[in-house]
N, C-alpha and C. Protein backbone atom coordinates (compact mmCIF):
# COMPACT_ATOMS: atom_id res chain seq x y z
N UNK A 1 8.30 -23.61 27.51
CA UNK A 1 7.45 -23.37 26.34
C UNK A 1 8.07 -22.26 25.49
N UNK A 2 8.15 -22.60 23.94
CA UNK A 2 8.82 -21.24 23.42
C UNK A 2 7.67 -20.27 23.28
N UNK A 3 8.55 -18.97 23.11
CA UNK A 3 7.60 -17.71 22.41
C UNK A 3 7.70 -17.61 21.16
N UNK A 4 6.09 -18.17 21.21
CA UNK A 4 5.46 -17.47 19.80
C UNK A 4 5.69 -16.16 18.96
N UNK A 5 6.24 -16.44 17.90
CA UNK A 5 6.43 -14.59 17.55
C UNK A 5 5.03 -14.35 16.81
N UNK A 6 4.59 -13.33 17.14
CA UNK A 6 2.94 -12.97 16.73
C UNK A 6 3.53 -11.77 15.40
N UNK A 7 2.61 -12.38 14.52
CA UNK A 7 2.73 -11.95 12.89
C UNK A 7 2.36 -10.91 12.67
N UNK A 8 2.64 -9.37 12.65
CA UNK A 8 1.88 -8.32 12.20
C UNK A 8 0.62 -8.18 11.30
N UNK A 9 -0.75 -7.75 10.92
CA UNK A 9 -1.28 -7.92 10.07
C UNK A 9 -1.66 -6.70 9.68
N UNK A 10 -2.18 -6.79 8.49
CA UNK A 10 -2.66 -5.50 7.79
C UNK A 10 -3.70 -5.69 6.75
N UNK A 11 -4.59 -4.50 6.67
CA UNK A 11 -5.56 -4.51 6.32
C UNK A 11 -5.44 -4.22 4.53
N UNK A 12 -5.90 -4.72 3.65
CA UNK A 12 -5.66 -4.22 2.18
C UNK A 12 -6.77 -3.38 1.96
N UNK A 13 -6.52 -1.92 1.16
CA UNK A 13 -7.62 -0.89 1.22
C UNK A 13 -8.32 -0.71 0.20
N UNK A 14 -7.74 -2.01 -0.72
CA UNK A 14 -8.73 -2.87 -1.75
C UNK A 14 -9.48 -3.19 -1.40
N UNK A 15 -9.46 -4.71 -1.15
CA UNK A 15 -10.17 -5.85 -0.69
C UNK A 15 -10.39 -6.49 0.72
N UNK A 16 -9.93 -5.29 1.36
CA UNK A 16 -10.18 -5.35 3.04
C UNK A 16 -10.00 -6.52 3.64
N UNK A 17 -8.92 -7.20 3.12
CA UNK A 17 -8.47 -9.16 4.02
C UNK A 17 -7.49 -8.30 4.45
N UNK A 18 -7.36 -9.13 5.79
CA UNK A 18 -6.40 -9.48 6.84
C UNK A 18 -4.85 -10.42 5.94
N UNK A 19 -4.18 -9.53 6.23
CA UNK A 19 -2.55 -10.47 6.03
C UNK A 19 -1.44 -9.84 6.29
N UNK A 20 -0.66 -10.93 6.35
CA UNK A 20 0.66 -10.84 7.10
C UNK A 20 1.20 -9.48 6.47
N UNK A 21 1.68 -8.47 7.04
CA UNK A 21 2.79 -7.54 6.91
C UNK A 21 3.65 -7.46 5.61
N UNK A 22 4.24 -8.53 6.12
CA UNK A 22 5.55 -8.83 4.56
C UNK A 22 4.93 -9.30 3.43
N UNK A 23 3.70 -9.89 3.21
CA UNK A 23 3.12 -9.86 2.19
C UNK A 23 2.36 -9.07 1.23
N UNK A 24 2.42 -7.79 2.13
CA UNK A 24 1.79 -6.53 1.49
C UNK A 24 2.26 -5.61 0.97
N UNK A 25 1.68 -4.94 0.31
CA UNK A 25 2.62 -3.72 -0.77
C UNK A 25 2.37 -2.22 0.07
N UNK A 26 3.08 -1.25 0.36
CA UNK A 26 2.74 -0.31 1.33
C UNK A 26 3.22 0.85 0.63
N UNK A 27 2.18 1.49 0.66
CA UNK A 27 2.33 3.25 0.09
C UNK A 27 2.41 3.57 1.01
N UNK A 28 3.35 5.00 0.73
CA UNK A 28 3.47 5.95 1.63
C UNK A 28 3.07 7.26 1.47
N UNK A 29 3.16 7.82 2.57
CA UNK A 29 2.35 9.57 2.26
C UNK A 29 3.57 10.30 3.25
N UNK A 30 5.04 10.97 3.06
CA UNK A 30 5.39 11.40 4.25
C UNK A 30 5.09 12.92 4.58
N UNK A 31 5.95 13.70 5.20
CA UNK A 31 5.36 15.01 5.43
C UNK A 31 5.29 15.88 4.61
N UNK A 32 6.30 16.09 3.70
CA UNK A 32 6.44 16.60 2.68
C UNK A 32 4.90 16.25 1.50
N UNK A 33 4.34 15.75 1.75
CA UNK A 33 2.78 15.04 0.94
C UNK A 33 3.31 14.26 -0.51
N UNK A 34 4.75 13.86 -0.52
CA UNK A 34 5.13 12.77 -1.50
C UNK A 34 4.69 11.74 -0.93
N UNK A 35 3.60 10.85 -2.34
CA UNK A 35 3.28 9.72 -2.01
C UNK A 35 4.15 8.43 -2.81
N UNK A 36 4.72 7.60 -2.09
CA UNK A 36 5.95 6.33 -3.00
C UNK A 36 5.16 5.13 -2.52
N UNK A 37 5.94 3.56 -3.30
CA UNK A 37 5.90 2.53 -2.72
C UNK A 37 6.84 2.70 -2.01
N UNK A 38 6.38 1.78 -0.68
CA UNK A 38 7.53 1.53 0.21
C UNK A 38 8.11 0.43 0.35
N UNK A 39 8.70 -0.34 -0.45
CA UNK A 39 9.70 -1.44 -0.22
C UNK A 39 10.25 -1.66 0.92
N UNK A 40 10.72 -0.88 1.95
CA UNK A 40 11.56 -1.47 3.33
C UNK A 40 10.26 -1.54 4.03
N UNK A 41 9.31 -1.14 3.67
CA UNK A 41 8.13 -1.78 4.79
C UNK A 41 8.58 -0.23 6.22
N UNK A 42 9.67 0.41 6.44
CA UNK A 42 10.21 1.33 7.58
C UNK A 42 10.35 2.76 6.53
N UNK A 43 9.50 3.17 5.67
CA UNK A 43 9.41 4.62 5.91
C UNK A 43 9.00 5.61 6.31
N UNK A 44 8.99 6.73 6.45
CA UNK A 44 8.19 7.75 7.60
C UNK A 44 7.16 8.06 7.10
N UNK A 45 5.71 8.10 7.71
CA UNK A 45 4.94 9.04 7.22
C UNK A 45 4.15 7.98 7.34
N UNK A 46 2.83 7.88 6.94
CA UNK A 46 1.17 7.26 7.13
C UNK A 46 1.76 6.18 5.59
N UNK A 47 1.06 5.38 6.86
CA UNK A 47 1.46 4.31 5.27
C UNK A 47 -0.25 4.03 5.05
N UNK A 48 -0.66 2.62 3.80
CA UNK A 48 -1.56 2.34 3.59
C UNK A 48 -1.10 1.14 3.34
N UNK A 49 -1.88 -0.04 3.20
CA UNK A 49 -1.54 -1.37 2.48
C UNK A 49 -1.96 -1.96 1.62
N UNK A 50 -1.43 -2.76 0.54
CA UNK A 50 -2.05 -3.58 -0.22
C UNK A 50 -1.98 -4.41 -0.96
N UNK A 51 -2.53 -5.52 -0.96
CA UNK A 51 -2.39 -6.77 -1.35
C UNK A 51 -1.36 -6.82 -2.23
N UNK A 52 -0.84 -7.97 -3.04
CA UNK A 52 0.20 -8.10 -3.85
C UNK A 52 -0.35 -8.79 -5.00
N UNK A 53 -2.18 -8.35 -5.08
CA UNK A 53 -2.55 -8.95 -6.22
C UNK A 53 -2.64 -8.09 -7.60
N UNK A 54 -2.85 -8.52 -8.64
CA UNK A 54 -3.15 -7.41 -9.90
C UNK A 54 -4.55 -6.75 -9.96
N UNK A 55 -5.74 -7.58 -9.38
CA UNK A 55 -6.87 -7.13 -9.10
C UNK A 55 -6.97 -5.65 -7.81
N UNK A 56 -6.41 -5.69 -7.05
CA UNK A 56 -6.20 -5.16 -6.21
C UNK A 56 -5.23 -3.81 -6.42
N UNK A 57 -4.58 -3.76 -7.14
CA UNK A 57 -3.86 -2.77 -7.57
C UNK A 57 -4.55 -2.28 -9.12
N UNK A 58 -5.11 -2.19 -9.71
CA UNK A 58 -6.15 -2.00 -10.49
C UNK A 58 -7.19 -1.44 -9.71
N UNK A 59 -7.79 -1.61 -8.97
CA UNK A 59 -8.83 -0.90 -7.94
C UNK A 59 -8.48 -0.02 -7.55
N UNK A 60 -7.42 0.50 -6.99
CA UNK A 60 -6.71 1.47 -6.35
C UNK A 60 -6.49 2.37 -6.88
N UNK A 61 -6.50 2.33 -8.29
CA UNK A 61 -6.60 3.50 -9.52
C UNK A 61 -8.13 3.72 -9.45
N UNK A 62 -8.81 3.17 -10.26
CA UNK A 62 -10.19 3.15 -10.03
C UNK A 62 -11.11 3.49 -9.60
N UNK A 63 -10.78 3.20 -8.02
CA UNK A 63 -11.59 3.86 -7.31
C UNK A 63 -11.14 5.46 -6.45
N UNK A 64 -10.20 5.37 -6.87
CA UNK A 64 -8.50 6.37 -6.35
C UNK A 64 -9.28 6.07 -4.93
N UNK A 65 -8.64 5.42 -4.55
CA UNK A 65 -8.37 4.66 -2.62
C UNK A 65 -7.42 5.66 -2.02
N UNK A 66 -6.25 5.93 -2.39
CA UNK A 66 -5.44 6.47 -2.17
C UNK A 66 -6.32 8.12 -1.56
N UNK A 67 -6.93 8.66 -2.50
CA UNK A 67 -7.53 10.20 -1.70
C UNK A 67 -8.19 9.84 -0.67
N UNK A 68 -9.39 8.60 -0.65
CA UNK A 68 -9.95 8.43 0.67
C UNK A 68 -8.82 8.15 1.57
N UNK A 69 -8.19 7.30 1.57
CA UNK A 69 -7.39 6.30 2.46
C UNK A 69 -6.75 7.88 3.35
N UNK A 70 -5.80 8.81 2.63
CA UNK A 70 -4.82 10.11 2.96
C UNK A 70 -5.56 11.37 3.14
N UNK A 71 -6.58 11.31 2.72
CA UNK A 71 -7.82 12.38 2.84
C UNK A 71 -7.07 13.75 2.15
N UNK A 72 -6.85 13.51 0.79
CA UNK A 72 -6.41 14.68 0.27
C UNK A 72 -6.43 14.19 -1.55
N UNK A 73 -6.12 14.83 -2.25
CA UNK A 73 -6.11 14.66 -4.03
C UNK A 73 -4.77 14.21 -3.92
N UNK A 74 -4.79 13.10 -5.05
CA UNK A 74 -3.53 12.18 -5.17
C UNK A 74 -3.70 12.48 -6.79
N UNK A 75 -2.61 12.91 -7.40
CA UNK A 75 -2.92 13.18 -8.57
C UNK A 75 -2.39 11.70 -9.93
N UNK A 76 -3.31 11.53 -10.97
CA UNK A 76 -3.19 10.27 -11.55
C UNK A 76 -1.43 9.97 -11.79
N UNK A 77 -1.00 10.77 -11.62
CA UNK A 77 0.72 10.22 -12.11
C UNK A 77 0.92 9.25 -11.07
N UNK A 78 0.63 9.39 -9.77
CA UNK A 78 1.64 8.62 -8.71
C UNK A 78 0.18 6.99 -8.71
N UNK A 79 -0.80 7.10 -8.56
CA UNK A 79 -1.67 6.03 -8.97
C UNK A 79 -0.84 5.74 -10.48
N UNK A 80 -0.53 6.02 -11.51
CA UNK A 80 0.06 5.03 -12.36
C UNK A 80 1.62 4.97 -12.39
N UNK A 81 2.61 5.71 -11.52
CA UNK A 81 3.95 5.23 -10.89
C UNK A 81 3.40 3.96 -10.17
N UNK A 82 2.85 4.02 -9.37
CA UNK A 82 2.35 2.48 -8.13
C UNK A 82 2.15 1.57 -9.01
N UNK A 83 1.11 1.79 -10.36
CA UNK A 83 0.81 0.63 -11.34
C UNK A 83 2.13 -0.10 -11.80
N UNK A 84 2.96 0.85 -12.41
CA UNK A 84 4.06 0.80 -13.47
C UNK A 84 5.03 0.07 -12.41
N UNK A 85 5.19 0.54 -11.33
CA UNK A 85 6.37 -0.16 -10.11
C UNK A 85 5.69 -1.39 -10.09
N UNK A 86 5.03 -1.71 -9.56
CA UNK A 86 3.90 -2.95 -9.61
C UNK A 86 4.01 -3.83 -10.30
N UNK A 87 3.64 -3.77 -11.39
CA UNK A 87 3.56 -4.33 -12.64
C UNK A 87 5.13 -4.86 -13.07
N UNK A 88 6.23 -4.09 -12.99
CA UNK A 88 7.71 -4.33 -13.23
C UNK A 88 8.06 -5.23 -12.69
N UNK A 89 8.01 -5.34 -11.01
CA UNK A 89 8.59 -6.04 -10.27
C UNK A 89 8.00 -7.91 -10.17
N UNK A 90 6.98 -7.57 -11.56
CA UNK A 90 6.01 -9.18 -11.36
C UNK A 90 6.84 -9.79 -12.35
């Protein structure tokens, strides 16, 4: 019988669905308290996830998710770097 490879999942801190890993967009927070997108999906520090929709990244400003999610003030520049990266890569 082969082995199944079992799919990582992750939670979006939008819209709270379940999905695959590689389909998600992942902020980071590392020690230094710089918050980036993380494209390799492998950078250090507390990540967060989220969907790869436009609704969903619009919320995340909005509701600034990001201070709950890291439990600290995320100041509006890096919520509209995430937009602007976001938005480019569509």
């Amino acid at each position: 019988m082969p082995k199944v490879k079992k799919i990582p999942m992750r939670m979006c801190i939008a819209c709270h669905e379940m999905k695959a890993k590689k389909e998600m967009l992942r902020v980071v927070k590392n020690k230094e308290g710089e918050v980036f997108i993380d494209f390799t999906g492998k950078a250090a520090g507390r990540g967060a996830y989220l969907c790869d929709r436009p609704d969903c990244v619009k919320k995340l400003k909005k509701a600034r998710l990001l201070n709950k999610t890291f439990s600290c003030e995320i100041p509006d520049s890096v919520y509209e770097r995430i937009e602007e990266e976001f938005f480019a890569k569509k």
